[in-house]
PDB file of N, CA and C in Angstrom:
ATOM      1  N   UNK A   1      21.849  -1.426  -2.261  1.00  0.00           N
ATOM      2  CA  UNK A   1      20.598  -1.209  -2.945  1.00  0.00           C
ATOM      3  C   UNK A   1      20.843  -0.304  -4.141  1.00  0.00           C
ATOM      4  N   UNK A   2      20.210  -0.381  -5.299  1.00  0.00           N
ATOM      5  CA  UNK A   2      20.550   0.345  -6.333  1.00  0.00           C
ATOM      6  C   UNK A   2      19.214   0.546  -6.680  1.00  0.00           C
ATOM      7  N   UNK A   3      18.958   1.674  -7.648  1.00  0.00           N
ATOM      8  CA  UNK A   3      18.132   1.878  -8.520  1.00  0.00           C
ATOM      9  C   UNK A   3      18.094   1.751  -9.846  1.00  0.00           C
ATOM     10  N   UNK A   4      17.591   1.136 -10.620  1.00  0.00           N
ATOM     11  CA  UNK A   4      17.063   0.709 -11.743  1.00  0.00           C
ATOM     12  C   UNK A   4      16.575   2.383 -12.752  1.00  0.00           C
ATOM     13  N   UNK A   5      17.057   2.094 -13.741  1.00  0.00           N
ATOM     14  CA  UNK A   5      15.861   3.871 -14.374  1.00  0.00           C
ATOM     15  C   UNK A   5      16.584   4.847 -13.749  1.00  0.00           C
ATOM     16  N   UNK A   6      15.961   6.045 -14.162  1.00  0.00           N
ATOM     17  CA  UNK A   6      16.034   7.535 -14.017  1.00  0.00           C
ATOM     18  C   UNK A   6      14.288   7.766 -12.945  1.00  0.00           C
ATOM     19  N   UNK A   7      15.020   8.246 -11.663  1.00  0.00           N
ATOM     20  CA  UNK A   7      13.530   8.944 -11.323  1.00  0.00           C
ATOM     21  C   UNK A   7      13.373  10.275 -10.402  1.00  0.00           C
ATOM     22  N   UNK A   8      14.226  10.608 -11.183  1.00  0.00           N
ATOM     23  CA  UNK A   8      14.345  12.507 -11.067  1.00  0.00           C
ATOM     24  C   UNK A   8      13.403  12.900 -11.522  1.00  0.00           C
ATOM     25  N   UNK A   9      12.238  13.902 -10.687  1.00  0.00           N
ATOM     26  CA  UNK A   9      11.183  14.578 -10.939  1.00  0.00           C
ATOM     27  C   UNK A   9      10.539  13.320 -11.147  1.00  0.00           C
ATOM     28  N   UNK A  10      10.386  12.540 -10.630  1.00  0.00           N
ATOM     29  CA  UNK A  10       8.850  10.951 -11.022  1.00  0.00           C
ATOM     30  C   UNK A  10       8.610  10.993  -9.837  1.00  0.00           C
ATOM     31  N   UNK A  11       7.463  10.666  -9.531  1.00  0.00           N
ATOM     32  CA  UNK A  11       6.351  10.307  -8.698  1.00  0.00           C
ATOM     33  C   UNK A  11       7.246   8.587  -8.483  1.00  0.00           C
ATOM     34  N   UNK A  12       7.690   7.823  -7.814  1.00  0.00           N
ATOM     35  CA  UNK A  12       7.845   6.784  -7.315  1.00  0.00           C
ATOM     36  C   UNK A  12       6.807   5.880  -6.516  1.00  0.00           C
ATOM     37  N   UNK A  13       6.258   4.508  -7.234  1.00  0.00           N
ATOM     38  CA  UNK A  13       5.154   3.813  -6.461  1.00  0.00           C
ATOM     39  C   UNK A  13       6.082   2.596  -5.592  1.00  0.00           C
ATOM     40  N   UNK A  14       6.062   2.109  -4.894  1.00  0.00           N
ATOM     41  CA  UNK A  14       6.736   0.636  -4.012  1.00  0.00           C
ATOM     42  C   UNK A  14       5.361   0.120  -4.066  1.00  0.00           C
ATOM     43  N   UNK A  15       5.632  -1.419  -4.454  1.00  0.00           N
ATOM     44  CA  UNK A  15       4.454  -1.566  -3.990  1.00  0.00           C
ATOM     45  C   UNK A  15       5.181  -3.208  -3.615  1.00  0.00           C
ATOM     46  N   UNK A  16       4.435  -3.853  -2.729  1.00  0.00           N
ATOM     47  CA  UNK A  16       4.598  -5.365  -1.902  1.00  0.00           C
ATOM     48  C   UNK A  16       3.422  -5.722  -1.906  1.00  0.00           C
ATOM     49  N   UNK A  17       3.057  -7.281  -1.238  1.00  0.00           N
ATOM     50  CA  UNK A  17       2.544  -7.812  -0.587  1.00  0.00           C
ATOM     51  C   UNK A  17       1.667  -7.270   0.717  1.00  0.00           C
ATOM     52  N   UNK A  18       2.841  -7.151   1.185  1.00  0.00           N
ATOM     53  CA  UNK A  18       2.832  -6.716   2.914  1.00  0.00           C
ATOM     54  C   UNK A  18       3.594  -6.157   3.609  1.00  0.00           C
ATOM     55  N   UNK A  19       3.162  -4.934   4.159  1.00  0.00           N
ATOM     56  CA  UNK A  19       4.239  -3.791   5.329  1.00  0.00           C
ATOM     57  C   UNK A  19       4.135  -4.839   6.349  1.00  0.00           C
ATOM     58  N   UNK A  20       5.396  -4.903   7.009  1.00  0.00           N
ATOM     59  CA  UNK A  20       5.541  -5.575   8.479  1.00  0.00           C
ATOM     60  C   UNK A  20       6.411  -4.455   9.412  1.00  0.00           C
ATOM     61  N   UNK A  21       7.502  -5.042   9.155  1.00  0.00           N
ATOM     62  CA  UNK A  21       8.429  -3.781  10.256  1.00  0.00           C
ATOM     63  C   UNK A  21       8.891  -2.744   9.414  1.00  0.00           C
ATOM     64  N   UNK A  22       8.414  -2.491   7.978  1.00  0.00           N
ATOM     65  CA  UNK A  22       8.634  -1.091   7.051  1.00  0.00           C
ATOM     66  C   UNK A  22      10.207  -0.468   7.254  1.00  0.00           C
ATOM     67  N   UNK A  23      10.564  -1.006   7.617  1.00  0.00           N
ATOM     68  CA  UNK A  23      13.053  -0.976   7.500  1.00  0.00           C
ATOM     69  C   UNK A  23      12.895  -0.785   6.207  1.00  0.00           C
ATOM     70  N   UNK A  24      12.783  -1.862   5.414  1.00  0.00           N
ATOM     71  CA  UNK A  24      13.145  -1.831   4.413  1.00  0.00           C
ATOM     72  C   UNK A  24      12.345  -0.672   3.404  1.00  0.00           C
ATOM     73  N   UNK A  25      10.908  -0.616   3.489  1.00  0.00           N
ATOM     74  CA  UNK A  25      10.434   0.412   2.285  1.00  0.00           C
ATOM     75  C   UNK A  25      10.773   2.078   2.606  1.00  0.00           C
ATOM     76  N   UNK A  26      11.449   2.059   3.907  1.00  0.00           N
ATOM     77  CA  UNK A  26      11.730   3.680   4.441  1.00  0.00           C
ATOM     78  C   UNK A  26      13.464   3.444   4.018  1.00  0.00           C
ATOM     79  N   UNK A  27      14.001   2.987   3.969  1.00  0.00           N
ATOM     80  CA  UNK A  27      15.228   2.088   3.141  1.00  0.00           C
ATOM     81  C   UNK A  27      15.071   3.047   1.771  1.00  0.00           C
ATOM     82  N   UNK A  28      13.878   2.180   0.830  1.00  0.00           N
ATOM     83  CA  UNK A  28      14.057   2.238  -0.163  1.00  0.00           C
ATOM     84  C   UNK A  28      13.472   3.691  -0.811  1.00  0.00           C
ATOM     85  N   UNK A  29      12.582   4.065  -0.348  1.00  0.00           N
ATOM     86  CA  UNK A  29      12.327   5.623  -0.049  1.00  0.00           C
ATOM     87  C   UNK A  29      12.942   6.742   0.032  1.00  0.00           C
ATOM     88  N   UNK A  30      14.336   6.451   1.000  1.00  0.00           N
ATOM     89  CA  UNK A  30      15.104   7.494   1.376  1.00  0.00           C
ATOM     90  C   UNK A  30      15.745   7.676   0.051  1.00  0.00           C
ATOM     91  N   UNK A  31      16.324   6.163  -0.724  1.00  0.00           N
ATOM     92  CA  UNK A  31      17.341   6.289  -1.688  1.00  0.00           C
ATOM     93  C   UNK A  31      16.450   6.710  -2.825  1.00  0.00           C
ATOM     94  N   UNK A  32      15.321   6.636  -3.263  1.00  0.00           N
ATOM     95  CA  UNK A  32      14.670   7.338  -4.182  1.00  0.00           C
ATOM     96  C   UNK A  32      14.497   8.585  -4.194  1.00  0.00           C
ATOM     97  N   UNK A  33      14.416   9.405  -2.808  1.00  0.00           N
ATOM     98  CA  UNK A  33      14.102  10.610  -2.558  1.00  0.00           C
ATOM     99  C   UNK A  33      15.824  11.239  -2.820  1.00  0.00           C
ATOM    100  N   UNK A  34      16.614  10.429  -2.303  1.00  0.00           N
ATOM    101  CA  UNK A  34      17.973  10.742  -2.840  1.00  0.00           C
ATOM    102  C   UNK A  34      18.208  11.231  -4.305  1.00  0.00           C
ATOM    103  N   UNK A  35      17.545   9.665  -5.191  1.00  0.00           N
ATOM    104  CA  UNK A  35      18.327   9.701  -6.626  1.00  0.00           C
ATOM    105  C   UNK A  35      16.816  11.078  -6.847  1.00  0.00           C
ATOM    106  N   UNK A  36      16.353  12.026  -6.507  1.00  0.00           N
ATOM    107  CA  UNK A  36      14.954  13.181  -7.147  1.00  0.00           C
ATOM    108  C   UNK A  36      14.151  12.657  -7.322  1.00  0.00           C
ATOM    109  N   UNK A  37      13.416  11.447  -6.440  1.00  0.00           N
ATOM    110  CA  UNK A  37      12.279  11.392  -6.985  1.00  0.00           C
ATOM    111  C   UNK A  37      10.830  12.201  -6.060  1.00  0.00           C
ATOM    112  N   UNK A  38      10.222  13.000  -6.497  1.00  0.00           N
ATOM    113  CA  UNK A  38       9.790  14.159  -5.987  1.00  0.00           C
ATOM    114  C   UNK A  38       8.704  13.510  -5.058  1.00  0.00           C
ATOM    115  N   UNK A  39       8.006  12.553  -4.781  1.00  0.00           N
ATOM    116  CA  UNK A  39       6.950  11.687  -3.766  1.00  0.00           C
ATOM    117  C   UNK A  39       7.573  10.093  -3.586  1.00  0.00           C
ATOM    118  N   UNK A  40       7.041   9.930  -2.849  1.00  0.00           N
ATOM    119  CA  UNK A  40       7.450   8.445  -2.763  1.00  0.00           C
ATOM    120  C   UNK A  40       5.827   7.931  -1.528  1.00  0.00           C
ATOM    121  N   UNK A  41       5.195   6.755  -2.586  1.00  0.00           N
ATOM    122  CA  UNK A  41       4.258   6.571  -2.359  1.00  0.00           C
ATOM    123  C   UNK A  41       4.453   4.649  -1.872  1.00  0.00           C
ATOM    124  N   UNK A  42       3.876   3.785  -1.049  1.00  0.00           N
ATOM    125  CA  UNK A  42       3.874   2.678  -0.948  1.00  0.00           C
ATOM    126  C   UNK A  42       2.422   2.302  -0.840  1.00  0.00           C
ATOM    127  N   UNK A  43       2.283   1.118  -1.834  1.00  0.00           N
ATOM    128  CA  UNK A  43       1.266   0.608  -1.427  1.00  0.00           C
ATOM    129  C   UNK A  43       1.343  -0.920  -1.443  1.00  0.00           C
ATOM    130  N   UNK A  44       0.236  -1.834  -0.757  1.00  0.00           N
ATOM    131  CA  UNK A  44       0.421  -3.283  -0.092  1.00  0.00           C
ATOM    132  C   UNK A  44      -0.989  -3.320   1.014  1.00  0.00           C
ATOM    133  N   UNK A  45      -1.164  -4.735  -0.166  1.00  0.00           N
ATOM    134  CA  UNK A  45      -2.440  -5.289   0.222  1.00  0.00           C
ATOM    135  C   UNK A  45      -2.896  -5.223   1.797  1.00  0.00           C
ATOM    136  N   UNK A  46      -1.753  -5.967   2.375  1.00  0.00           N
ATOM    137  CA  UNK A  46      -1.881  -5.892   4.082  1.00  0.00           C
ATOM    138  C   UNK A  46      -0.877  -5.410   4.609  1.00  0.00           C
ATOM    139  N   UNK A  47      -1.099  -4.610   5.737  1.00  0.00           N
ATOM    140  CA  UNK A  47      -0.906  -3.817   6.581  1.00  0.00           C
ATOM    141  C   UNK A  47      -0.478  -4.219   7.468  1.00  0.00           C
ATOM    142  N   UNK A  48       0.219  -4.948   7.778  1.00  0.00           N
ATOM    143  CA  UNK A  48       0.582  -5.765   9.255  1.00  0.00           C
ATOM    144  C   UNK A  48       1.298  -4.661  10.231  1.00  0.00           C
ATOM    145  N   UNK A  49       2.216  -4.025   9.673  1.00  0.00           N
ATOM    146  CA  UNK A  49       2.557  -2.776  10.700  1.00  0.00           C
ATOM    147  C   UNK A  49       3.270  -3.083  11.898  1.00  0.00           C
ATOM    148  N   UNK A  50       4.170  -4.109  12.186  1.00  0.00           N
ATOM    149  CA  UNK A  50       4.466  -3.973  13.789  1.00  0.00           C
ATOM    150  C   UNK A  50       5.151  -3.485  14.302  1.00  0.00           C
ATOM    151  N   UNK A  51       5.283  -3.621  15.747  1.00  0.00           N
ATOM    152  CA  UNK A  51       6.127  -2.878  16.106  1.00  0.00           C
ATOM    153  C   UNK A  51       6.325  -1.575  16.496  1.00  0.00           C
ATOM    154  N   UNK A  52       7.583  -0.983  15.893  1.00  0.00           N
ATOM    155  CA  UNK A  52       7.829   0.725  15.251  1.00  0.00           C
ATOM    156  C   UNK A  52       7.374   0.891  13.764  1.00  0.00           C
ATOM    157  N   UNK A  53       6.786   0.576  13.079  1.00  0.00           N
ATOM    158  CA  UNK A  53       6.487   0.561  11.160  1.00  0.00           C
ATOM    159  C   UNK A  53       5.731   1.929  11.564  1.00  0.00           C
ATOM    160  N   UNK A  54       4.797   2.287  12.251  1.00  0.00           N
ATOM    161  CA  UNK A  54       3.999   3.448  12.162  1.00  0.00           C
ATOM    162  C   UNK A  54       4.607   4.618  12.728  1.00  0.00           C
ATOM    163  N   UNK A  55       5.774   4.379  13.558  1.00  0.00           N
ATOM    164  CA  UNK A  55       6.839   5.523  13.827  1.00  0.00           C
ATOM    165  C   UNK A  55       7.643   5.588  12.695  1.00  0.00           C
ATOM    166  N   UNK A  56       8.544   4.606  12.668  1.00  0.00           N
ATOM    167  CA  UNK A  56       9.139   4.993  11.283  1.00  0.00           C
ATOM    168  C   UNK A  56       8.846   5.307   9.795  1.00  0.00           C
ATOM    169  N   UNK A  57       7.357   5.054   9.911  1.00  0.00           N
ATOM    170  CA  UNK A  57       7.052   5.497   8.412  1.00  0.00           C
ATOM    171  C   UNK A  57       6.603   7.083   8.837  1.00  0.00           C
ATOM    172  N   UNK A  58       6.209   7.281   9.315  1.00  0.00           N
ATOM    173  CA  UNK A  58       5.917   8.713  10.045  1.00  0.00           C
ATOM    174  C   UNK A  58       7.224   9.919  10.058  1.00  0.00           C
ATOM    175  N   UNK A  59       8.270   9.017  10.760  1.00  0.00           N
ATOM    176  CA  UNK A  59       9.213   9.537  10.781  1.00  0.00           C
ATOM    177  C   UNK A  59      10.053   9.810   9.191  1.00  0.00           C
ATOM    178  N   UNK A  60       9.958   8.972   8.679  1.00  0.00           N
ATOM    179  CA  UNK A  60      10.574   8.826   6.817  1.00  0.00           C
ATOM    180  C   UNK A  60      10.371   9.790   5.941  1.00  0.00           C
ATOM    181  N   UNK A  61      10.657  10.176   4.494  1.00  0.00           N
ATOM    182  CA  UNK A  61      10.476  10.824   3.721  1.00  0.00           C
ATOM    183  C   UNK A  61       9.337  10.341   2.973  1.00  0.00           C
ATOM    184  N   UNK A  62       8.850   8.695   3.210  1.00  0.00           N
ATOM    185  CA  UNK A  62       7.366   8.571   2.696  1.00  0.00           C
ATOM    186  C   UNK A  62       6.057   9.644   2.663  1.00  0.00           C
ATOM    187  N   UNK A  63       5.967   9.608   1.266  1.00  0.00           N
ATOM    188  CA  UNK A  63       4.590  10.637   1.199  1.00  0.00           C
ATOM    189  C   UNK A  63       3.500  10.008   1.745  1.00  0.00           C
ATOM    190  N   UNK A  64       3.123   8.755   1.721  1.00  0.00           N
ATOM    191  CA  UNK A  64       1.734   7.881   2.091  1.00  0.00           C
ATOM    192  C   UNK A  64       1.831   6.300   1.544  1.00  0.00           C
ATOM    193  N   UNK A  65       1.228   6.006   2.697  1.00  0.00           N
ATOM    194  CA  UNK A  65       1.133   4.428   2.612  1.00  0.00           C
ATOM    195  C   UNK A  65      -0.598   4.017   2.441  1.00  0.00           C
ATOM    196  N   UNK A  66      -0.321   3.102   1.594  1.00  0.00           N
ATOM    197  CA  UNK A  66      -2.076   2.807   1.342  1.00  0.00           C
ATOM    198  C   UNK A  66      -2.212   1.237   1.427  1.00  0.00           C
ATOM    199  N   UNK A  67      -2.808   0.754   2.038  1.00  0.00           N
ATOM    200  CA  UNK A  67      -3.327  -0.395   2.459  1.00  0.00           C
ATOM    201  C   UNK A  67      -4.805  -0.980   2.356  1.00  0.00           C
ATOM    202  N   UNK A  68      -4.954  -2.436   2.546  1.00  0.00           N
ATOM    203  CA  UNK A  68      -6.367  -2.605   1.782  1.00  0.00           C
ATOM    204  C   UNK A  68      -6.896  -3.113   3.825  1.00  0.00           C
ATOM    205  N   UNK A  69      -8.058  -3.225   3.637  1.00  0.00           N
ATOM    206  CA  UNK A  69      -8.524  -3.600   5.387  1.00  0.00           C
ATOM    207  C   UNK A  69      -8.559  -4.776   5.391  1.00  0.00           C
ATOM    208  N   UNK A  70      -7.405  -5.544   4.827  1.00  0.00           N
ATOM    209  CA  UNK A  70      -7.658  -7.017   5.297  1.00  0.00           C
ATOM    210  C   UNK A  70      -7.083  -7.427   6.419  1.00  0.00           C
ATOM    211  N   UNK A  71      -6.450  -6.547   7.328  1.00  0.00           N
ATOM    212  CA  UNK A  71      -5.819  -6.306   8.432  1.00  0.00           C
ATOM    213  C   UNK A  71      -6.260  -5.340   9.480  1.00  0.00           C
ATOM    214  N   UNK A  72      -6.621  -5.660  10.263  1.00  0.00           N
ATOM    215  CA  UNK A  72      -7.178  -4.336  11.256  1.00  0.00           C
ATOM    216  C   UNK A  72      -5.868  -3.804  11.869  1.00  0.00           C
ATOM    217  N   UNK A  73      -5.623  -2.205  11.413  1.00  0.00           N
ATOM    218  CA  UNK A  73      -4.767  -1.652  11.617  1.00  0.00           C
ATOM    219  C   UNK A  73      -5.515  -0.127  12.275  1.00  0.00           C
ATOM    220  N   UNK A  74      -6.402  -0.012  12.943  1.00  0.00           N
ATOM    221  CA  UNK A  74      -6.877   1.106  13.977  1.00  0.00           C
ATOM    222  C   UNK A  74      -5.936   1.791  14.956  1.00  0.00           C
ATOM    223  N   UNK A  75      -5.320   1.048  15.595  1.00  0.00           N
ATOM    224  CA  UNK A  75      -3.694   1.399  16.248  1.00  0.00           C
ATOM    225  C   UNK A  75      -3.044   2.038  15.152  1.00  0.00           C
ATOM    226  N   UNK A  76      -2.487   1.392  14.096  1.00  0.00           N
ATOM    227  CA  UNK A  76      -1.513   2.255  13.678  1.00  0.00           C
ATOM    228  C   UNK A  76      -2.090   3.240  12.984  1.00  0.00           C
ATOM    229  N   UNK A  77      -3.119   3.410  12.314  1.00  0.00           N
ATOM    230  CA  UNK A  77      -3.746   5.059  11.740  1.00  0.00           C
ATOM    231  C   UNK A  77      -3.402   5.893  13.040  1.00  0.00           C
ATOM    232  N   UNK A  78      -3.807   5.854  13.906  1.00  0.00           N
ATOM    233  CA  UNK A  78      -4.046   6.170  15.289  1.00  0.00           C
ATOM    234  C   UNK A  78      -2.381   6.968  15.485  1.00  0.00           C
ATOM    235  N   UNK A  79      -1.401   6.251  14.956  1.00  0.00           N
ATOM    236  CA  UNK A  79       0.259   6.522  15.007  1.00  0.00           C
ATOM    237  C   UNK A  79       0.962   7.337  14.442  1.00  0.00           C
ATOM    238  N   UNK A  80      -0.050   7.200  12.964  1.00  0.00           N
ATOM    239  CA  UNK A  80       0.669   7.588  11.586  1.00  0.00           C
ATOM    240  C   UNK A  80       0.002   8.420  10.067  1.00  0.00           C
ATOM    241  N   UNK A  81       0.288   9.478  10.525  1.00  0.00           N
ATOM    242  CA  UNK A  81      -0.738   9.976   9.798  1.00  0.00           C
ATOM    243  C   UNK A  81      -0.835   9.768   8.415  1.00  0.00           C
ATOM    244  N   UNK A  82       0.634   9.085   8.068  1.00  0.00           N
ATOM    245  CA  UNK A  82       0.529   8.915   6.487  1.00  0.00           C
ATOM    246  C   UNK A  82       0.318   7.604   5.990  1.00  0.00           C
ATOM    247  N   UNK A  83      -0.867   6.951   6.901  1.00  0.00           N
ATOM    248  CA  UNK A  83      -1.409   5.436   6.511  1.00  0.00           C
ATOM    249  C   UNK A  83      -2.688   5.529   5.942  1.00  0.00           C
ATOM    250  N   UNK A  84      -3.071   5.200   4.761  1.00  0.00           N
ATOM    251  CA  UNK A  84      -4.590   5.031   4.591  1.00  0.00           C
ATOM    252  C   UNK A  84      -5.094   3.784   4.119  1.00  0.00           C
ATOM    253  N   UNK A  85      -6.161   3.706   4.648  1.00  0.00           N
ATOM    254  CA  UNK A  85      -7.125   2.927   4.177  1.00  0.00           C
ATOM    255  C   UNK A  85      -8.172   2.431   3.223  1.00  0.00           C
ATOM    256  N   UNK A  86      -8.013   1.347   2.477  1.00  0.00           N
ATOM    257  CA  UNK A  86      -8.752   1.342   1.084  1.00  0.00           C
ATOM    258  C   UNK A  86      -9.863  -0.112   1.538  1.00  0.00           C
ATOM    259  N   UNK A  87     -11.082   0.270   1.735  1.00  0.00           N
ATOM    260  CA  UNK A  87     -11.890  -0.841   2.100  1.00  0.00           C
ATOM    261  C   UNK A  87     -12.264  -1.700   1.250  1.00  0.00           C
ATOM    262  N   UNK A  88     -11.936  -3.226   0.986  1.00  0.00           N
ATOM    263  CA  UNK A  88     -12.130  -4.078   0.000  1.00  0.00           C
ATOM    264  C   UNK A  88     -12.992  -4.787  -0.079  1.00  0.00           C
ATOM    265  N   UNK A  89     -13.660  -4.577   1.092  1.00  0.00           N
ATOM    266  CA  UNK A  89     -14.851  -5.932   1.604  1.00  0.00           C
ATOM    267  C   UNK A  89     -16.250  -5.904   0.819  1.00  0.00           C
ATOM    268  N   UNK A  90     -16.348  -5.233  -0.030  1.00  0.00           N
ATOM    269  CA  UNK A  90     -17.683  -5.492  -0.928  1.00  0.00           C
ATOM    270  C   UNK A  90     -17.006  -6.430  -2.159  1.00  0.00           C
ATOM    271  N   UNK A  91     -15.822  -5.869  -2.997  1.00  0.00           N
ATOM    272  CA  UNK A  91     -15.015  -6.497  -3.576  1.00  0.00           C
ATOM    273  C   UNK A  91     -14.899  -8.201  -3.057  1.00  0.00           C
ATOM    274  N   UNK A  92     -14.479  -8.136  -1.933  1.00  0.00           N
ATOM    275  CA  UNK A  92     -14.463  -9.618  -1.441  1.00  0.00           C
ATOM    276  C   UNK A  92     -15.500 -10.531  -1.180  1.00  0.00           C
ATOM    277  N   UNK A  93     -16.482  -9.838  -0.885  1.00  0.00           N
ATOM    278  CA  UNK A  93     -17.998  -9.980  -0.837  1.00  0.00           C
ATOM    279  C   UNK A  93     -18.301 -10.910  -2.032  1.00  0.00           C
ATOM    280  N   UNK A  94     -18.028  -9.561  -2.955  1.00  0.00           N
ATOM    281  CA  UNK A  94     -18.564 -10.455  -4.495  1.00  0.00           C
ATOM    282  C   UNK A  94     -17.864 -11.361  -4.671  1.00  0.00           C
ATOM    283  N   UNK A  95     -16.585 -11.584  -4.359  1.00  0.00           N
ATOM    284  CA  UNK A  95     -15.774 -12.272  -5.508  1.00  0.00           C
ATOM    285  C   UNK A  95     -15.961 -13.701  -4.575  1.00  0.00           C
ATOM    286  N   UNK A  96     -16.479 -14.155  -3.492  1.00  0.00           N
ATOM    287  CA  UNK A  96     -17.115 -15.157  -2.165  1.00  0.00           C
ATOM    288  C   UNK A  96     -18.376 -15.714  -3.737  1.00  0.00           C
ATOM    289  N   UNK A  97     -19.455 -14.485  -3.287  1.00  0.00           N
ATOM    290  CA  UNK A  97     -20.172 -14.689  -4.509  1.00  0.00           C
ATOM    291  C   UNK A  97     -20.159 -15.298  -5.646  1.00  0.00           C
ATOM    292  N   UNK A  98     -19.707 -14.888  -6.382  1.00  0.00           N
ATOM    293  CA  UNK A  98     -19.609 -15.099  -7.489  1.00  0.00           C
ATOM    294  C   UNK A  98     -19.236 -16.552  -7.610  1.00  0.00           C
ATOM    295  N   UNK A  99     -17.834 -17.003  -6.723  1.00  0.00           N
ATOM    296  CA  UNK A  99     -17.187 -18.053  -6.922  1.00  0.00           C
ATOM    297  C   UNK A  99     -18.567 -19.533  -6.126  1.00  0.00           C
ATOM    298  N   UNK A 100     -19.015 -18.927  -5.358  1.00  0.00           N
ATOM    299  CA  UNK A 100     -19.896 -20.002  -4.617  1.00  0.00           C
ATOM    300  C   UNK A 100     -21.313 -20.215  -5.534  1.00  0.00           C
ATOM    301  N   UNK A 101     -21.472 -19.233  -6.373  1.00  0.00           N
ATOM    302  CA  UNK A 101     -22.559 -19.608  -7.861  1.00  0.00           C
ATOM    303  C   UNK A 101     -22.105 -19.568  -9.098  1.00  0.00           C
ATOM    304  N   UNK A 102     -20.678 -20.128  -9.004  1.00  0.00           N
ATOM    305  CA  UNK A 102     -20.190 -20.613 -10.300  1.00  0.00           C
ATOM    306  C   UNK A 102     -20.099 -19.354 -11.396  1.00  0.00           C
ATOM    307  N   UNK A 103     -19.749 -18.071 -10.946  1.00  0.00           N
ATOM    308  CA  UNK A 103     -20.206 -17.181 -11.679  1.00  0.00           C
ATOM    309  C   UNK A 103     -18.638 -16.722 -11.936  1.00  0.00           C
ATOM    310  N   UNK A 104     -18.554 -15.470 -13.495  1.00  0.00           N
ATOM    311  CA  UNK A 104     -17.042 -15.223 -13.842  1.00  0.00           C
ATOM    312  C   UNK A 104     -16.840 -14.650 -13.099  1.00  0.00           C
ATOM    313  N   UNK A 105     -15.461 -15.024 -12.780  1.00  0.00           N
ATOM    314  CA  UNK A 105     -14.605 -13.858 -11.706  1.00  0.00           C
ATOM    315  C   UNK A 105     -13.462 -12.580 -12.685  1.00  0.00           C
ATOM    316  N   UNK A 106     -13.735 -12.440 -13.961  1.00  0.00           N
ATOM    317  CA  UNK A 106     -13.591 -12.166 -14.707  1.00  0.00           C
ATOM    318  C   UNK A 106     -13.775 -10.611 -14.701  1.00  0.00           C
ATOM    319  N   UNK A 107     -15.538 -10.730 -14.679  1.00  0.00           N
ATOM    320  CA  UNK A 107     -16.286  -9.535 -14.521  1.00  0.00           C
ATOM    321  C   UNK A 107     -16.050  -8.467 -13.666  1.00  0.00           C
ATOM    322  N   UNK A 108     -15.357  -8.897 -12.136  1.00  0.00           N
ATOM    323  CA  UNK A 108     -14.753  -8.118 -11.438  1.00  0.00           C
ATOM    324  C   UNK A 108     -13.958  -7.039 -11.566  1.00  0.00           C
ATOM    325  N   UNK A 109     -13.111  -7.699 -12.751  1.00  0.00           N
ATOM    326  CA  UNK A 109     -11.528  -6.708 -12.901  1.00  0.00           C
ATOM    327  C   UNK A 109     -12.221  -5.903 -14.521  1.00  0.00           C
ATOM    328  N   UNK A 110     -13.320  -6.540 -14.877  1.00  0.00           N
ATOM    329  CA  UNK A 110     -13.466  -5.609 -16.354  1.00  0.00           C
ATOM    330  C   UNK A 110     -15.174  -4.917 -15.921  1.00  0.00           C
ATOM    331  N   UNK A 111     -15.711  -4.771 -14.275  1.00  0.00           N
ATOM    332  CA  UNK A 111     -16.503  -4.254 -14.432  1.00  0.00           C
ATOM    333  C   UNK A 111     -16.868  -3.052 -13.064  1.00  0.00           C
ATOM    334  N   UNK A 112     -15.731  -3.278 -11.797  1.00  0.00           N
ATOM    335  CA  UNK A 112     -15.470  -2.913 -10.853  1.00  0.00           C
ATOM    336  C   UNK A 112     -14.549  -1.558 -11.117  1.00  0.00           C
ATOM    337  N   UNK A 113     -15.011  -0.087 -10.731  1.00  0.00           N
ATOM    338  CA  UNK A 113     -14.621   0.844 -11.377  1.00  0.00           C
ATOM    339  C   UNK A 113     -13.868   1.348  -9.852  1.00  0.00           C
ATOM    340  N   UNK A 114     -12.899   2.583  -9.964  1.00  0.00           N
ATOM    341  CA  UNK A 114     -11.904   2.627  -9.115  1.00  0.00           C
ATOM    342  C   UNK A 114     -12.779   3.491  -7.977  1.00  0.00           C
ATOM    343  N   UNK A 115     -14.014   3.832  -8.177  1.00  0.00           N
ATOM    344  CA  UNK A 115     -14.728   4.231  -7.005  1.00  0.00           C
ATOM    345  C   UNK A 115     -15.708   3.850  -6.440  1.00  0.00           C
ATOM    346  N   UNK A 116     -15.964   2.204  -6.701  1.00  0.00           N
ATOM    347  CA  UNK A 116     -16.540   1.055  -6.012  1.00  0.00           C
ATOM    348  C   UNK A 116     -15.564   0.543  -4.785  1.00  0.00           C
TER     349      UNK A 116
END
């Protein structure tokens, strides 16, 4: 595994798809926290978590994992204290909306502010 850039003293984001068995982003974490990078943050839409993912991210140099609730992950908060939760379901709500009355889906991303 290598790193790309300089990220001594940077804030480091990972970001995926999807946490499953989290090997790999506590992997890639360690070696960032190696090359100085002063946090190491992951984020990913779903949360799948199995397994050990909520021990070992617990256990890791990960600062916090952030996830959206398209996955019910109550067990692993329950595991891991550095999992959070970002609720999307009004977001999804609309965007059901919108698309079922022919309406822009456009408006979403140029009118949906980061504390909706």
């Amino acid at each position: 595994m290598n790193v790309v850039g300089e990220v001594g003293g940077r804030l480091a984001i990972i970001v995926d798809d999807m946490i499953d068995d989290a090997e790999s982003f506590v992997a890639v974490a360690a070696l960032l926290k190696e090359k100085g990078a002063y946090k190491v943050y992951v984020m990913a839409t779903h949360g799948l978590m199995s397994m050990e993912a909520p021990r070992l991210i617990e256990n890791s140099v990960i600062d916090e994992v952030v996830v959206t609730n398209t996955v019910p992950n109550d067990l692993q908060l329950s595991q891991c204290t550095k999992i959070k939760t970002v609720d999307i379901s009004v977001l999804l709500a609309e965007a059901i909306r919108r698309i079922h009355n022919n309406e822009s889906m456009s408006y979403l991303f140029k009118n949906i502010s980061c504390e909706d």
